[in-house]
Protein backbone atom coordinates (compact mmCIF):
# COMPACT_ATOMS: atom_id res chain seq x y z
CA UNK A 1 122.80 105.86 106.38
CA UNK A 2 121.01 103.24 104.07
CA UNK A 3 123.00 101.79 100.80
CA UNK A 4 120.42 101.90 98.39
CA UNK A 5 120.09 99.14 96.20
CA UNK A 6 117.23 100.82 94.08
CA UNK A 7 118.77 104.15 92.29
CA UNK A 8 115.55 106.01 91.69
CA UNK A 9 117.74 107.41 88.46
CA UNK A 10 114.07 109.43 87.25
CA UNK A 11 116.84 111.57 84.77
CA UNK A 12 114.36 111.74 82.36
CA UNK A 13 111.54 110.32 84.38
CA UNK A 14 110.71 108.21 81.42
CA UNK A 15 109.49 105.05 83.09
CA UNK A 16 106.40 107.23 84.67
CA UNK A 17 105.50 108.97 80.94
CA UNK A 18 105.00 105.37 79.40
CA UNK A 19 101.83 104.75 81.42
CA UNK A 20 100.42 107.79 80.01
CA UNK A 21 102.05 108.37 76.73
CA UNK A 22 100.09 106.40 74.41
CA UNK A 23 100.07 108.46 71.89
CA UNK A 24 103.50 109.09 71.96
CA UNK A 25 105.99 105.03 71.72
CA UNK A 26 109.05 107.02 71.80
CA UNK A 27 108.40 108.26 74.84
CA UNK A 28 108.55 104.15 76.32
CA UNK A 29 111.72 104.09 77.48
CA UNK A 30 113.04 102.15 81.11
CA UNK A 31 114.89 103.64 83.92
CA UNK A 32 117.96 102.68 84.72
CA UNK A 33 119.33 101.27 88.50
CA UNK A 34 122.14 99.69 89.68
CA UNK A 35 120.32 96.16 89.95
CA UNK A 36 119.19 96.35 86.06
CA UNK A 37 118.55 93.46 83.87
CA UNK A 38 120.21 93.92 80.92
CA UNK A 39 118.55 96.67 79.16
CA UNK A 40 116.03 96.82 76.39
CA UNK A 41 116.83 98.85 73.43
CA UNK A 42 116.62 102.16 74.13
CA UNK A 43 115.10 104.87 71.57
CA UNK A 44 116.93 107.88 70.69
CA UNK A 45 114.66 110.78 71.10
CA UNK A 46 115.21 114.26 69.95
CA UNK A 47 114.40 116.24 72.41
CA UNK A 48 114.47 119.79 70.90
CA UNK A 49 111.88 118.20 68.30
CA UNK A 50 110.17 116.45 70.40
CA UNK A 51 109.63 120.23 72.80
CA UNK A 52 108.56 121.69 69.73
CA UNK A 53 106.28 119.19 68.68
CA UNK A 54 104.79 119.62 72.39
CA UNK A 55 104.65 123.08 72.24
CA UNK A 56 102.47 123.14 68.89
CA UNK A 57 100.15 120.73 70.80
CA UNK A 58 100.12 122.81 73.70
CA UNK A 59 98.52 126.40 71.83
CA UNK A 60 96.03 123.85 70.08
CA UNK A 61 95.05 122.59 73.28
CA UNK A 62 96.62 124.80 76.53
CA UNK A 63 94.76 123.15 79.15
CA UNK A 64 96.11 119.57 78.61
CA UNK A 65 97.76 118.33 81.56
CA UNK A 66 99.21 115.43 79.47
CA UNK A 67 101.05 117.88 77.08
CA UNK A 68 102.31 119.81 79.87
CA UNK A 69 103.81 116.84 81.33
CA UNK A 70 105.69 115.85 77.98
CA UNK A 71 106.92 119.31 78.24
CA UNK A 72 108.47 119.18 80.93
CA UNK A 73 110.06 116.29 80.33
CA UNK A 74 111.55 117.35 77.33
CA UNK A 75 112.76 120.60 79.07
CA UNK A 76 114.48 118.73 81.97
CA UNK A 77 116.28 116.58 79.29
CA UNK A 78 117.95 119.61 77.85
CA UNK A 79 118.72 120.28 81.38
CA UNK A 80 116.34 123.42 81.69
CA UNK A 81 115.39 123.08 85.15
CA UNK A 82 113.00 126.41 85.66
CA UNK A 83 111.11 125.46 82.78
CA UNK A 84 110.63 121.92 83.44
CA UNK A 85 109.40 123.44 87.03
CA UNK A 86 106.65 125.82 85.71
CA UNK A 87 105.57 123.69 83.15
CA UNK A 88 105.14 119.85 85.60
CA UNK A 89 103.81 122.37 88.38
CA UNK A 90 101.13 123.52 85.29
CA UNK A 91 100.63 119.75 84.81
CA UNK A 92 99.85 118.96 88.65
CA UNK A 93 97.23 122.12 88.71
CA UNK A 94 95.52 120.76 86.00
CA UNK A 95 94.79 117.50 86.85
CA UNK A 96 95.19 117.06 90.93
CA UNK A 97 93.86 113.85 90.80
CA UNK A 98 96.57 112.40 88.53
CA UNK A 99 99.26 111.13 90.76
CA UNK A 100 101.98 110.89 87.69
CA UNK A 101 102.46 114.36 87.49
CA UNK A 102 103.45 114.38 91.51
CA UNK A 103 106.22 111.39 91.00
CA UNK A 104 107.96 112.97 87.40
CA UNK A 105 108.10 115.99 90.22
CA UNK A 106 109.65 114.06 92.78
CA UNK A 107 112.15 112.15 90.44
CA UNK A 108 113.54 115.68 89.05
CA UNK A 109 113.46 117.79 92.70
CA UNK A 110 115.93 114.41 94.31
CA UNK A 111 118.06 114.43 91.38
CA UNK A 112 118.82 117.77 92.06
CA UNK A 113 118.92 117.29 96.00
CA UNK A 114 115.92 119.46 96.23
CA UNK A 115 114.72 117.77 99.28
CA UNK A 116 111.87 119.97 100.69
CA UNK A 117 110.59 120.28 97.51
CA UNK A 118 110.62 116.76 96.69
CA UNK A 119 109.08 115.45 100.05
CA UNK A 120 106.57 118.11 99.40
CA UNK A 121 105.14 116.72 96.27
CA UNK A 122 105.59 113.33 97.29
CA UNK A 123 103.22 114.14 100.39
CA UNK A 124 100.79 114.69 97.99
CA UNK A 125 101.37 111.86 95.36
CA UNK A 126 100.51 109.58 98.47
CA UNK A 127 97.44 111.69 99.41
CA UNK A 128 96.30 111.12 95.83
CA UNK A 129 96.81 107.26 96.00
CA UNK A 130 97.75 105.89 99.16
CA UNK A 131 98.08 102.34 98.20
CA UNK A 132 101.27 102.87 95.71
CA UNK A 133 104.73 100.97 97.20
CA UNK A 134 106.68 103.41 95.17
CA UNK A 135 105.58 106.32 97.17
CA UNK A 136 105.71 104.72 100.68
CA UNK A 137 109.18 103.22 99.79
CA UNK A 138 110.95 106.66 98.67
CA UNK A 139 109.35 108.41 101.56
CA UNK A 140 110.82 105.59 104.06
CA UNK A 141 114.44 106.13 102.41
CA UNK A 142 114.21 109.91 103.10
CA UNK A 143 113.20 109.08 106.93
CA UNK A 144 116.00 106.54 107.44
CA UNK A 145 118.51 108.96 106.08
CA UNK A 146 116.91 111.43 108.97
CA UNK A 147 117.21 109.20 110.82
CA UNK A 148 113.69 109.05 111.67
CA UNK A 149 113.84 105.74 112.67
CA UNK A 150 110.30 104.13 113.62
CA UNK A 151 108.44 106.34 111.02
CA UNK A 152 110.97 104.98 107.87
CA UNK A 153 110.13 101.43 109.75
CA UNK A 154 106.40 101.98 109.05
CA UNK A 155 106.48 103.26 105.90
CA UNK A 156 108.58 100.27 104.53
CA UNK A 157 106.55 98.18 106.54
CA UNK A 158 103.48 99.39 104.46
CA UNK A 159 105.20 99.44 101.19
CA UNK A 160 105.66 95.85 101.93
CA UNK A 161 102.14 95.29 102.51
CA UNK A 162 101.27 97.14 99.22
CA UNK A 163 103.59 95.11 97.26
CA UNK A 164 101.82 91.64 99.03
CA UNK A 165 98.66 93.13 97.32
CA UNK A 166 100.32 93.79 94.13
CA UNK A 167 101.76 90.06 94.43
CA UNK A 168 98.84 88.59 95.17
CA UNK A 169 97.42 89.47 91.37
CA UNK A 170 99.46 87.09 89.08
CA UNK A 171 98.48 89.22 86.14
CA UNK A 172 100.28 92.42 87.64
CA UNK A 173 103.97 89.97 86.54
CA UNK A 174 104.97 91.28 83.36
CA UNK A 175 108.49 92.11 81.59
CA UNK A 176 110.20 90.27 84.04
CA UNK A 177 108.85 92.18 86.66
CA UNK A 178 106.14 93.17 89.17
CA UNK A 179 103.98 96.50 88.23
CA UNK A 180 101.60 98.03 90.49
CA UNK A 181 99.08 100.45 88.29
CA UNK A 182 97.05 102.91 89.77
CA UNK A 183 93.75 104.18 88.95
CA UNK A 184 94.62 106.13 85.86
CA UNK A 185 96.20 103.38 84.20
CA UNK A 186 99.58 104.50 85.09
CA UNK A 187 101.91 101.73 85.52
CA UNK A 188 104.95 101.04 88.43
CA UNK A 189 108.15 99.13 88.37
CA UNK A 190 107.85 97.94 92.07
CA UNK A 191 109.96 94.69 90.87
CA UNK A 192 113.60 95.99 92.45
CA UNK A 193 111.78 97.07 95.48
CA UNK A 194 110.12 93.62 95.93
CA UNK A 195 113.93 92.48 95.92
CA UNK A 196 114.94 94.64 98.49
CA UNK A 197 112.72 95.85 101.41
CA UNK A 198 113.22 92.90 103.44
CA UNK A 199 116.59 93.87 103.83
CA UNK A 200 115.63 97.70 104.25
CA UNK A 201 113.39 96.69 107.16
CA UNK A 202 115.89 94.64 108.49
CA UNK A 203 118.74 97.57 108.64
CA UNK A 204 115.69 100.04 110.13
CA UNK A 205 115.16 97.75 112.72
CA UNK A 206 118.74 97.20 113.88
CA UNK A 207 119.80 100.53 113.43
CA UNK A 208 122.11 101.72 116.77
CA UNK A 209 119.42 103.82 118.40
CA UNK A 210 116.39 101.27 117.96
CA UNK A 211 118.40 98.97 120.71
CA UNK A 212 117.30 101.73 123.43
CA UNK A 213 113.61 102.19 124.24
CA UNK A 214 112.51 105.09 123.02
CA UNK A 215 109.94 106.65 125.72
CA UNK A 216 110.20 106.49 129.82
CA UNK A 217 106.64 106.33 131.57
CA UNK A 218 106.79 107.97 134.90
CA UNK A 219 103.60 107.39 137.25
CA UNK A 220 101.79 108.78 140.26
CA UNK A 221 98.70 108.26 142.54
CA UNK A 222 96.16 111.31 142.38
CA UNK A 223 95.84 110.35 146.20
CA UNK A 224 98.33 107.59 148.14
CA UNK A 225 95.23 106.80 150.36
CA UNK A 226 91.92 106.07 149.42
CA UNK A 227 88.79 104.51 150.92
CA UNK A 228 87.62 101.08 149.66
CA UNK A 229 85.42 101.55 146.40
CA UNK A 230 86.80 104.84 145.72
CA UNK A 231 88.08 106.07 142.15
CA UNK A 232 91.82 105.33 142.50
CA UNK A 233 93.05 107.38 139.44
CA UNK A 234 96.86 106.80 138.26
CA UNK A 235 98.39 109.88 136.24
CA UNK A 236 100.91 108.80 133.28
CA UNK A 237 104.05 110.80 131.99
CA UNK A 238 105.20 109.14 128.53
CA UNK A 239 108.05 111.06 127.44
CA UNK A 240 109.85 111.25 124.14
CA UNK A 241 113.33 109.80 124.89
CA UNK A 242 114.32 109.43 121.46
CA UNK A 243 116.46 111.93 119.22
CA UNK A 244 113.46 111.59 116.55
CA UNK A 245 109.69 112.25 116.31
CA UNK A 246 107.34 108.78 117.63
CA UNK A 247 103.90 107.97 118.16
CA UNK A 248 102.77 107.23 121.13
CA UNK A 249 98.94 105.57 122.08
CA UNK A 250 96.97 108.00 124.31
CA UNK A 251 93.70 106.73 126.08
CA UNK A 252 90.49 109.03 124.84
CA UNK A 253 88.13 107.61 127.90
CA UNK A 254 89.84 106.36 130.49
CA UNK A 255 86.84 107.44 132.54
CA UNK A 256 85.07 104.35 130.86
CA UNK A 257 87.71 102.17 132.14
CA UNK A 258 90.34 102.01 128.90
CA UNK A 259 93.58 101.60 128.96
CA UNK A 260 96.05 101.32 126.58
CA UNK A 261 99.25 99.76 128.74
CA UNK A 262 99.86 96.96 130.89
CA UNK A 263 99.38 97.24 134.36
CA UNK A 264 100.69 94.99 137.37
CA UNK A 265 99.37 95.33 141.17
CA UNK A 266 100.55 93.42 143.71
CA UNK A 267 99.41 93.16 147.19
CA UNK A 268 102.01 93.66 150.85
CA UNK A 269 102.52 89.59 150.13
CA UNK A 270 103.58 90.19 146.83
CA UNK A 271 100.53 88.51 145.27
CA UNK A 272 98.96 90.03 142.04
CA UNK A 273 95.85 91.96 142.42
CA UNK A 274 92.28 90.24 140.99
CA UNK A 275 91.57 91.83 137.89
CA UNK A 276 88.12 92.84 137.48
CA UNK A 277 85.51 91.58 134.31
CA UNK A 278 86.44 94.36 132.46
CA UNK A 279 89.91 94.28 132.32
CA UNK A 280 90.21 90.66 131.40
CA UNK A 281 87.34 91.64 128.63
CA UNK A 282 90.06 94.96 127.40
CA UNK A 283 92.97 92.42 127.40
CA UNK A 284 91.22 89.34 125.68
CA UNK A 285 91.51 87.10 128.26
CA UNK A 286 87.69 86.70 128.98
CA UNK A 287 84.56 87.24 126.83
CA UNK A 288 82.73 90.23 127.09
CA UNK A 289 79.12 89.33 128.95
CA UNK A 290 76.20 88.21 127.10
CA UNK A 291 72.36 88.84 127.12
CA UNK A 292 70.17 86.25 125.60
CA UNK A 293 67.06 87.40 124.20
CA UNK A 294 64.71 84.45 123.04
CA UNK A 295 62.39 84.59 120.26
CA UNK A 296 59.02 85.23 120.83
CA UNK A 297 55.67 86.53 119.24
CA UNK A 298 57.44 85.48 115.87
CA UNK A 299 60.48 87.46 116.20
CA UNK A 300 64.36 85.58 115.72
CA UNK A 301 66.09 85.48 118.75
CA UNK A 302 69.56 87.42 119.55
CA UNK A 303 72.61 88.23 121.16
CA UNK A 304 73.02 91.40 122.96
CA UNK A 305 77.19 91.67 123.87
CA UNK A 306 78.49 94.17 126.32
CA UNK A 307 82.07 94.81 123.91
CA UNK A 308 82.84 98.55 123.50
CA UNK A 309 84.86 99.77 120.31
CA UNK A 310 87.97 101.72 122.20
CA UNK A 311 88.78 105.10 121.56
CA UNK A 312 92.77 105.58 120.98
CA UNK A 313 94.75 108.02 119.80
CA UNK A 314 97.66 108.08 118.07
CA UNK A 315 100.25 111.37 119.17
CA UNK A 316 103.29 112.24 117.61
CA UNK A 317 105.39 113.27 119.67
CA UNK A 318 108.84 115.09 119.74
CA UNK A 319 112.38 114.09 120.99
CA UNK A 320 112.01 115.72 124.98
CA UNK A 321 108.40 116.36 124.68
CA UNK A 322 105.76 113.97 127.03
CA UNK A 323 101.91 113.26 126.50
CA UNK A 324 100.01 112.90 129.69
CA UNK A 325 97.60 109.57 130.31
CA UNK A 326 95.41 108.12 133.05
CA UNK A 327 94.36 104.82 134.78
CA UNK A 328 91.59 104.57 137.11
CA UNK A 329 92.61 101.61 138.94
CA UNK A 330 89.43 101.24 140.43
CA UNK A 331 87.69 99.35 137.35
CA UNK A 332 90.64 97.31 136.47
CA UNK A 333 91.23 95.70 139.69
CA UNK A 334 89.76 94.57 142.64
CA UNK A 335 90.91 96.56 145.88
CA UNK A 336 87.94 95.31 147.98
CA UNK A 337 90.89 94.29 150.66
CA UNK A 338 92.22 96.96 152.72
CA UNK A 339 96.12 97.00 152.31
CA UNK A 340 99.14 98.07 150.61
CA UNK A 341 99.46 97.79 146.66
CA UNK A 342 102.36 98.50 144.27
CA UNK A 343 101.85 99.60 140.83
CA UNK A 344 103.55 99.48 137.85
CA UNK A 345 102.49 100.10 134.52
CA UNK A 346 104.02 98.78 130.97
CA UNK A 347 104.51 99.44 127.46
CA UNK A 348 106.30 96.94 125.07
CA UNK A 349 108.12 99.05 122.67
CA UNK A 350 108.16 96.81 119.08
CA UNK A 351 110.97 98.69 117.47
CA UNK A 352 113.96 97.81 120.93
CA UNK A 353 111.55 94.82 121.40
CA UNK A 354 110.98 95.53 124.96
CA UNK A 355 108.92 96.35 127.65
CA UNK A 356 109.73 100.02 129.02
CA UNK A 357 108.58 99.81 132.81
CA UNK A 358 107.34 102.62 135.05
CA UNK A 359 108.30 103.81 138.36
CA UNK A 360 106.74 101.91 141.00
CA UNK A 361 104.45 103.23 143.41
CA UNK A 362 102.65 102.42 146.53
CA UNK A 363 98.96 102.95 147.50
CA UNK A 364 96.78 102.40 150.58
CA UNK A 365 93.69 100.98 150.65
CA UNK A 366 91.90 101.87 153.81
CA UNK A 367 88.37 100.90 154.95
């Protein structure tokens, strides 16, 4: 279970109101964590004035997502849960394209260990604006303590790059601290997470069950004998081996010759296979071929390229469950000898750092 150095303490869910609260000073106030600078002074607010004062607003102007926000606030700092619920749910209905709302939701619903509810609304703060690190961060602590270990990995993993983007923008340092602001103007304290996620990637990725791979690939020949030239098509098993959901890469064409894995083929004498044009073009190791066309009648001259943009999938799948595959042998190496050949195919898993191997199989060329 991860030790959280950042204590998302959103009591009040202050720190979110600022970047919205112009209007309103008192309502600037900073959240509190367990790595904290010493804090700035903090204003005393009255809360059962301040709700009043809201409420006034709110029959001048009902349909003010802004005042329905302050609302709730104020109601969830007199500790009135259901009414801080109807009245940030109002908020979010009124202006679905305003991420804030979402994350004062969030803050309240983990306080309270409300955890459906809380991954629920964060879902859609992140469908709002994918690019904040807050988001991607809270939803990778809430996989880790799943245990859902290669999906918290990635979502730290892009929180990180996120924050790179923030850093990269000196003017985003301010108050001692980095702020990511999103589209609405609403600004981010991603400073104690900048201090922290290398660490949090670290633990993910030497957590007890990422030293195991997680998926087995079993394999099979559609035929164990086939005639020289023939289609020699290899069927793939990847199962799930895990005790969490993973993604695994699935091969849309592999009529056209893709392939997603590594493959090795030897021959009886233990030689590898050649590899045909096209699979040294899939893997990198060879240009794709060329067709010059000279310029003529006035025209510029140019370079027609035989490279094909891929078509992979990415499957979730879950702990037990497989996802089926294919090879076609055929246009990845050359079986133009008659003979015996083993096959093995390959898969390097990042998060055990290693390569899962296949069962190995034998098939016979004949003439």
């Amino acid at each position: 279970m991860k030790t959280r150095s950042l204590s998302l303490k959103l009591c009040l869910c202050i720190q979110f109101i600022a970047g919205c609260a112009q209007s309103n000073p008192a309502f600037q106030t900073k959240i509190e964590d367990s790595t904290a600078k010493p804090a700035r002074k903090v204003v005393e607010i009255d809360w059962h004035a301040e709700l009043a004062e809201r409420q006034k607003q709110l029959e001048r102007d009902p349909n003010s997502a802004f005042l329905h926000n302050q609302v709730a606030v104020a109601y969830d700092a007199l500790g009135d849960f259901d009414n801080f619920d109807r009245e940030i749910q109002t908020a979010i209905k009124l202006d679905p394209s305003n991420s804030i709302d979402c994350y004062v939701a969030y803050a309240v619903y983990k306080r309270r260990h409300l955890e459906e509810k809380g991954l629920s609304v964060l879902e859609k703060a992140l469908q709002i604006d994918p690019a904040n690190p807050l988001g991607h961060y809270e939803k990778a602590g809430s996989l880790e303590d799943a245990k859902e270990w290669q999906r918290a990995l990635k979502e730290y993993e892009t929180a990180q790059q996120f924050l790179r983007d923030v850093k990269s923008n000196p003017q985003n340092f301010r108050q001692d601290s980095w702020y990511y602001t999103d589209a609405r103007g609403n600004p981010y304290d991603v400073g104690p997470i900048d201090s922290s996620i290398a660490n949090d990637i670290a633990r993910v990725r030497a957590a007890p069950s990422t030293k195991n791979p997680r998926f087995s690939i079993n394999i099979k020949a559609e035929e164990s004998k086939v005639k020289t030239g023939s289609d020699l098509r290899i069927d793939l098993l990847v199962t799930n081996t895990s005790d969490h959901i993973i993604s695994l890469g699935k091969t849309l064409a592999p009529d056209m010759g893709e392939v997603t894995r590594e493959v090795d083929v030897f021959d009886a004498g233990g030689k590898p296979a050649p590899q045909t044009k096209m699979y040294r073009v899939l893997k990198g190791k060879e240009s794709p071929e060329e067709i010059v066309h000279p310029a003529e009648n006035g025209k510029a001259g140019w370079v027609e390229t035989s490279r094909r943009v891929f078509t992979i999938s990415s499957v979730e799948v879950k702990p037990g469950d497989s996802i089926d595959d294919r090879i076609l042998l055929g246009k990845l190496f050359d079986f133009s000898k008659p003979g015996n050949y083993t096959v093995q195919v390959r898969e390097y898993d990042y998060l055990s750092q290693t390569y899962v191997k296949s069962n190995t199989i034998t098939v016979t060329i004949i003439p």
